[in-house]
Protein backbone atom coordinates (compact mmCIF):
# COMPACT_ATOMS: atom_id res chain seq x y z
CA UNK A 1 156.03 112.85 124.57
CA UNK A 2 155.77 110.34 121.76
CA UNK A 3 157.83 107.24 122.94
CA UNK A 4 160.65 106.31 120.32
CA UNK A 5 159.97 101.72 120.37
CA UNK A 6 163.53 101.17 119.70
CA UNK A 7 164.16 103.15 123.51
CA UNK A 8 163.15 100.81 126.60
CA UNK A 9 160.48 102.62 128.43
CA UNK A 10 161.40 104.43 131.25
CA UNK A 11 158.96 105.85 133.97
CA UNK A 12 159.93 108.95 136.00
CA UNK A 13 158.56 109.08 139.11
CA UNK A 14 158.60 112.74 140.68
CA UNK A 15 157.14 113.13 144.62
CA UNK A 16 156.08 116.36 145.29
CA UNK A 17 154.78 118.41 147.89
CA UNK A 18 153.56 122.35 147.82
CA UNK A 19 156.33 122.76 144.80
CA UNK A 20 154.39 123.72 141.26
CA UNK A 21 157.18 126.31 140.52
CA UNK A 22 159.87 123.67 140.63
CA UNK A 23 157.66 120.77 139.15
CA UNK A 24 157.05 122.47 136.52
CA UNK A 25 160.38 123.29 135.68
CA UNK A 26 161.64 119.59 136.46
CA UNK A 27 158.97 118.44 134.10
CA UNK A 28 159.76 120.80 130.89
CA UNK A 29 163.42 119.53 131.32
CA UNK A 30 162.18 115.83 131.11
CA UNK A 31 160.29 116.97 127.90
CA UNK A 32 163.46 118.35 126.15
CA UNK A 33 165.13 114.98 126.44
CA UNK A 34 166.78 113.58 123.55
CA UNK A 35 165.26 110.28 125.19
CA UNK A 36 161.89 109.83 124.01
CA UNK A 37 160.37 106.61 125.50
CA UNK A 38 159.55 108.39 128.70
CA UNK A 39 156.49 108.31 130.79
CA UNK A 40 156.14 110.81 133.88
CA UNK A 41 153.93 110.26 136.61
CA UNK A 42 154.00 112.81 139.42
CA UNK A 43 153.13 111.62 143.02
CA UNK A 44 151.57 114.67 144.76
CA UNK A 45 152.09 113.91 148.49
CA UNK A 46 148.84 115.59 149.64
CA UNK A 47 150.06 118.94 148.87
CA UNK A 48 147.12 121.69 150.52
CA UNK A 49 147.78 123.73 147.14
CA UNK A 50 146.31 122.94 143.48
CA UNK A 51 149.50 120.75 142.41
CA UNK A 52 147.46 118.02 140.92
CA UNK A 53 144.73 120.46 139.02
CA UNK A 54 147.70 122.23 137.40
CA UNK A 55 150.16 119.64 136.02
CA UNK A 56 147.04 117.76 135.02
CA UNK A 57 145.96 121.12 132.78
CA UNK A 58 149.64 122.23 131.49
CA UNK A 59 150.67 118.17 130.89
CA UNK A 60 147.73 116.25 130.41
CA UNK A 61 150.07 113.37 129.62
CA UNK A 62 151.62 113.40 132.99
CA UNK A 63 150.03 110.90 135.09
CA UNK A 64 149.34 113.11 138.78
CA UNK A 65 148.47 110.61 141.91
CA UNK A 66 147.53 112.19 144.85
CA UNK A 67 148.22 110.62 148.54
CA UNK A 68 145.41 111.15 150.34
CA UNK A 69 147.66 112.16 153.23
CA UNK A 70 151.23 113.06 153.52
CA UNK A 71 153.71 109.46 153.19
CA UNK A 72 156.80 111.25 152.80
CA UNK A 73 159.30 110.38 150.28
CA UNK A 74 159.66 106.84 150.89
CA UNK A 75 156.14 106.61 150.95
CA UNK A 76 155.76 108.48 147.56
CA UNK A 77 157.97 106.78 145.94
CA UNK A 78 156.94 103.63 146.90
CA UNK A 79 153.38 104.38 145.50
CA UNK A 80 155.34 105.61 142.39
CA UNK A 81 156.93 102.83 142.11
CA UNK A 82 154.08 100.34 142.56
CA UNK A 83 152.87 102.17 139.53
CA UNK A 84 155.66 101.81 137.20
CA UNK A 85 156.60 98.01 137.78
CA UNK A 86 153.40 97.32 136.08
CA UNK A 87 154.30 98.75 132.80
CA UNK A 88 157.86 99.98 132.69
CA UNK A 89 161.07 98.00 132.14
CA UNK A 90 162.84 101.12 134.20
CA UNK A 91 162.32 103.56 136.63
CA UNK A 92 163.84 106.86 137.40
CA UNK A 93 163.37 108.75 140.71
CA UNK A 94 163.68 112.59 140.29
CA UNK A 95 162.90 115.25 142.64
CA UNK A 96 160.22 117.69 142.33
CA UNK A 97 163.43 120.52 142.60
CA UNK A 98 165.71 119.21 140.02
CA UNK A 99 166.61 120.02 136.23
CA UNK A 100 167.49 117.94 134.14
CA UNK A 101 170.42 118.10 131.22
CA UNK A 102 168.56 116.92 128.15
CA UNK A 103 170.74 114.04 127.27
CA UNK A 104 170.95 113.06 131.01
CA UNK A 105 167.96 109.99 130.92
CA UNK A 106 169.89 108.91 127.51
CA UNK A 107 173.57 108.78 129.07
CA UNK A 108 171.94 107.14 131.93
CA UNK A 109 170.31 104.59 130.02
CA UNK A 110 173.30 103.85 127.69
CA UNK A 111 175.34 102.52 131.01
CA UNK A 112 172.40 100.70 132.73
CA UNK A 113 171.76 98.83 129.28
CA UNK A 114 175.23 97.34 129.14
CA UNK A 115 174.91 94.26 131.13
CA UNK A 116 172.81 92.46 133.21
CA UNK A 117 175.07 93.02 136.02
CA UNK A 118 174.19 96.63 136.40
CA UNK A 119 171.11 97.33 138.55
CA UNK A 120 171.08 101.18 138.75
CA UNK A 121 172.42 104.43 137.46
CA UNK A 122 173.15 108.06 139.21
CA UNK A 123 174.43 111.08 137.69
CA UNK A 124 176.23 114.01 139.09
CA UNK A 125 174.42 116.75 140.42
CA UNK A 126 175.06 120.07 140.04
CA UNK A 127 173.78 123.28 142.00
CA UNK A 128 170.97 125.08 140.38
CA UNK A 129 172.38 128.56 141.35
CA UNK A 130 175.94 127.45 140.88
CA UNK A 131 175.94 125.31 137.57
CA UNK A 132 179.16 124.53 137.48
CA UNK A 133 179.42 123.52 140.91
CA UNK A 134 178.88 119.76 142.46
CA UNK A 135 176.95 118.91 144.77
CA UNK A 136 177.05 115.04 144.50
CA UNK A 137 179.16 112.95 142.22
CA UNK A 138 177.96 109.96 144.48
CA UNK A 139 177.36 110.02 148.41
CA UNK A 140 178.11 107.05 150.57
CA UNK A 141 178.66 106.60 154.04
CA UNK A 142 181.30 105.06 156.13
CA UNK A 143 180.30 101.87 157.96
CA UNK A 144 182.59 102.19 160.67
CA UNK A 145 182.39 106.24 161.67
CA UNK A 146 179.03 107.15 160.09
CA UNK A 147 180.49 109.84 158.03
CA UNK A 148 178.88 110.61 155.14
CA UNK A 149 181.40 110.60 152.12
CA UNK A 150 180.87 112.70 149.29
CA UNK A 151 182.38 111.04 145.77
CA UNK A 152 185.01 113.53 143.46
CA UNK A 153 184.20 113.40 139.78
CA UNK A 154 187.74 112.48 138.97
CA UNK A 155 187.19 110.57 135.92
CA UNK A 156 184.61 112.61 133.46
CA UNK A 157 185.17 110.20 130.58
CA UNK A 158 184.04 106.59 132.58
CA UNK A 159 181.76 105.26 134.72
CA UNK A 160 182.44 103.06 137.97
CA UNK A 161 180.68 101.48 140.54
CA UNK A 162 179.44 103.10 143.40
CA UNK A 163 178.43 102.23 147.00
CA UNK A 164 175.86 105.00 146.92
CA UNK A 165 173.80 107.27 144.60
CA UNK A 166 171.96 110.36 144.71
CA UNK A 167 168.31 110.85 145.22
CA UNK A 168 167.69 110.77 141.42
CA UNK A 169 168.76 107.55 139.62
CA UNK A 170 167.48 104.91 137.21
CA UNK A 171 166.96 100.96 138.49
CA UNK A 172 166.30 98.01 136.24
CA UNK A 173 162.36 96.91 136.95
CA UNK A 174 163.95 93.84 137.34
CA UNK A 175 165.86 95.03 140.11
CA UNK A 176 163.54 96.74 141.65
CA UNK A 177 161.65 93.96 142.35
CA UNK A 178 164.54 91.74 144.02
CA UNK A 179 165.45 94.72 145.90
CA UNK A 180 162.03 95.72 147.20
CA UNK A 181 160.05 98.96 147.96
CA UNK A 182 161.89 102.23 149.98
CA UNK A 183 161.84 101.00 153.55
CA UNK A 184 159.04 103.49 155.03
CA UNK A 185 161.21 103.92 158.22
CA UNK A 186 163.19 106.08 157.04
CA UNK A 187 160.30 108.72 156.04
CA UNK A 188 163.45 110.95 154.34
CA UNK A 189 167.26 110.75 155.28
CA UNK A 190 168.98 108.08 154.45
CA UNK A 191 166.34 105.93 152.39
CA UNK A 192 168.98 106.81 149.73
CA UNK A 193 171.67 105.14 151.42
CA UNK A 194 169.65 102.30 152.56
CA UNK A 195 168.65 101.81 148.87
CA UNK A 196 171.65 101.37 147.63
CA UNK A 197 173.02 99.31 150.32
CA UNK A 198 170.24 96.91 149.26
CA UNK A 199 170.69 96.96 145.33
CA UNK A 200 174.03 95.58 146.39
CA UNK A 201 173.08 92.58 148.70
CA UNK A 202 170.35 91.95 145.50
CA UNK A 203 173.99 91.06 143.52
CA UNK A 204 173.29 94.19 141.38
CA UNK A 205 176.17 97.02 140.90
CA UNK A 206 175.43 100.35 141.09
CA UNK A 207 176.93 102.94 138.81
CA UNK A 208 177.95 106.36 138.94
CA UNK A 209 178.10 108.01 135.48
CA UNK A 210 179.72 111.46 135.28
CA UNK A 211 178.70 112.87 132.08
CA UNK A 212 175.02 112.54 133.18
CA UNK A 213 173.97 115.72 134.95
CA UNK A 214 171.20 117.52 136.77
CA UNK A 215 170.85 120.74 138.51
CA UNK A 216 169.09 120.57 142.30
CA UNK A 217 168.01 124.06 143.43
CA UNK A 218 169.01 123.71 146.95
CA UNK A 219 171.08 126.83 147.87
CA UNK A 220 175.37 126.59 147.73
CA UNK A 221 175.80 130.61 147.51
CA UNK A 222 173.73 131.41 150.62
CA UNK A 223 175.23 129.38 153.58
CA UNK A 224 172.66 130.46 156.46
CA UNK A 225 169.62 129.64 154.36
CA UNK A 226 171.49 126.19 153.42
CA UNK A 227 172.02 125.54 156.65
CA UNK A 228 168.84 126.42 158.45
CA UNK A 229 167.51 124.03 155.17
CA UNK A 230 169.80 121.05 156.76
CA UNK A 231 168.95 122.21 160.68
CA UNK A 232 165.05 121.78 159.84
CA UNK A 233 165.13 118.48 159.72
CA UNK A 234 166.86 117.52 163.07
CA UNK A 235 164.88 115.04 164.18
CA UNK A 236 165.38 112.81 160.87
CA UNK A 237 169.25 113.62 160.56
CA UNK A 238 169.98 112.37 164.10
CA UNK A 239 167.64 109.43 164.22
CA UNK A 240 167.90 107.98 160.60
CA UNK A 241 171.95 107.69 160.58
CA UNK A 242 171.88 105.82 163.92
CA UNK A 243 169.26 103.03 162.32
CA UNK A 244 170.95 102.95 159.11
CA UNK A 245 174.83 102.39 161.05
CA UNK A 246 172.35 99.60 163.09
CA UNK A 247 171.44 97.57 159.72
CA UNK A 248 174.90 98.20 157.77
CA UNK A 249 177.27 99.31 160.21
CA UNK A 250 180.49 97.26 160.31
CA UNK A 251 180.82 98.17 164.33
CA UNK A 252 178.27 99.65 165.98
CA UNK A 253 180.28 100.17 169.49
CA UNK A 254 182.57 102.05 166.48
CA UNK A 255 180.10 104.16 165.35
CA UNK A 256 178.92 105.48 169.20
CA UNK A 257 182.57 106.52 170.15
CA UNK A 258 182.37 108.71 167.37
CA UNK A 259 178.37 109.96 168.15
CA UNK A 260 179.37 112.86 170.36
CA UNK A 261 181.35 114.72 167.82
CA UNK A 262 177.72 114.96 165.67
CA UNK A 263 175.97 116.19 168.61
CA UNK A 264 178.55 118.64 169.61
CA UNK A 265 178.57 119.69 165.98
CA UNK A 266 175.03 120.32 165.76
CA UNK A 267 174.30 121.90 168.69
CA UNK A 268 176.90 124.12 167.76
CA UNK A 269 175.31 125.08 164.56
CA UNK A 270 171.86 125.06 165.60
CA UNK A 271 173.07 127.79 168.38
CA UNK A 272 175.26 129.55 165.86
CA UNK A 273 172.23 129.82 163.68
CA UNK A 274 170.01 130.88 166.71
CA UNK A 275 167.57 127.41 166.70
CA UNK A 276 167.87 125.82 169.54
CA UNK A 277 164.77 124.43 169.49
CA UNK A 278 166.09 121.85 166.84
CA UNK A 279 168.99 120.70 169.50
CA UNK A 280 165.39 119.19 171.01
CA UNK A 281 164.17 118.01 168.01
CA UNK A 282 167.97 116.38 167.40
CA UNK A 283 168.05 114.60 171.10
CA UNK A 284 164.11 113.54 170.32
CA UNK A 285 165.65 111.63 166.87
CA UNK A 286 168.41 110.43 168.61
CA UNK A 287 166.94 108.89 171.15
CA UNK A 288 164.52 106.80 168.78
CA UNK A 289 167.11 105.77 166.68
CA UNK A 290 168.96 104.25 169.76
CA UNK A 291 165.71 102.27 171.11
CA UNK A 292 165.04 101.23 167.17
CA UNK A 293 165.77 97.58 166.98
């Protein structure tokens, strides 16, 4: 990809793990962008398959690092990140199962250019196997209750800040580097959330633009496989929304008056779904996001 000079140079910074299909895919959409001044590199998150061998043969101008052992997305991205702050004015986080609308990165850009003001950029994301459908217009989370709070694209035509983006957005450099790396904690969950929280207290906005889109292939038309997706991570759903209501919650005391009615829900589903092992795995986070200080 032949950078255009008049473009600031963006670096996209895709973590992956065990996921060449998708990668792939991701990576061809980032090459029919009608923004030029892109560099990719992929973080391979010591994936036991041949990731790096094969993005390195179909895009030999992809830069592949490989973790020698598994950091999770914070991790990756952080790694990623160290990367691009050494030659990038901005840097885009994209996951390894996402698709991206060829004038996405150039929408993006055209909002995160305007002022100085503006620290960061999401876009709405779609469902791979239901285009038309939304997953996130933006995602933020209620500092009293702990509900997470899913943003309506009402307004297609402007932009407007945001308390929270998706897991694929653009930040300043500049930024970046008042805000400070993914906090490692969070391992995935909520390092989103945290993320933006932080871009804020830096004095930068955060934008959600709706005519930027992406696809995410995470499932919308088949509920139990969705589901079973969401109940396989148990122990980071119940343990990384208690420490993030601990760092940015307006009341904690709040927030644990309303804590039973997420246990009760997920045990619930987890028995409806017939894996109850993951109620375990659910008390197990729980717990250590209580003790986390």
């Amino acid at each position: 990809m032949k950078g255009n000079m008049k473009e600031p140079k963006v670096t996209i910074v895709i973590p992956t793990w065990n996921r060449k299909k998708d990668l792939i895919e991701g990576i061809r959409s980032v090459e029919k962008s009608t923004y030029k001044n892109v560099e990719i590199v992929v973080i391979d998150d010591a994936s036991p398959d041949s990731t790096k061998e094969t993005i390195e043969k179909m895009f030999p101008k992809v830069k592949v690092i490989k973790n020698k052992k598994n950091l999770g997305t914070t991790g990756s991205r952080n790694v990623g990140m160290k990367y691009a702050m050494k030659n990038s004015d901005y840097i885009m986080f994209q996951e390894d199962d996402v698709v991206l609308d060829k004038k996405a990165i150039e929408i993006l850009m055209n909002v995160l250019t305007r002022n100085d003001t503006i620290g960061a950029v999401s876009p709405t994301m779609f469902y791979y196997d239901n285009p038309k459908r939304v997953q996130y217009a933006h995602i933020s989370t209620n500092l009293w209750t702990g509900i997470n709070e899913f943003g309506d694209p009402r307004d297609w035509e402007k932009p407007y800040p945001t308390p929270g983006c998706t897991g694929d957005f653009i930040i300043k450099t500049a930024a970046a580097k008042k805000v400070g790396f993914f906090d490692d904690l969070y391992r995935m969950y909520y390092e989103d959330s945290d993320y933006s929280a932080r871009i804020w207290k830096a004095g930068f906005e955060l934008y959600y633009v709706p005519k930027a889109k992406i696809w995410h292939k995470v499932p919308s038309l088949d509920i139990k496989k969705s589901t079973n997706r969401w109940l396989s991570h148990s122990y980071y759903t119940a343990r990384n929304k208690i420490i993030f209501m601990k760092k940015y919650g307006k009341s904690f005391l709040v927030f644990c008056l309303f804590y039973p009615i997420y246990m009760v829900f997920y045990i619930y589903m987890a028995l409806r779904y017939r894996r109850p092992r993951e109620i375990i795995n659910y008390f197990r986070g729980a717990i250590a996001g209580f003790r986390y200080h």
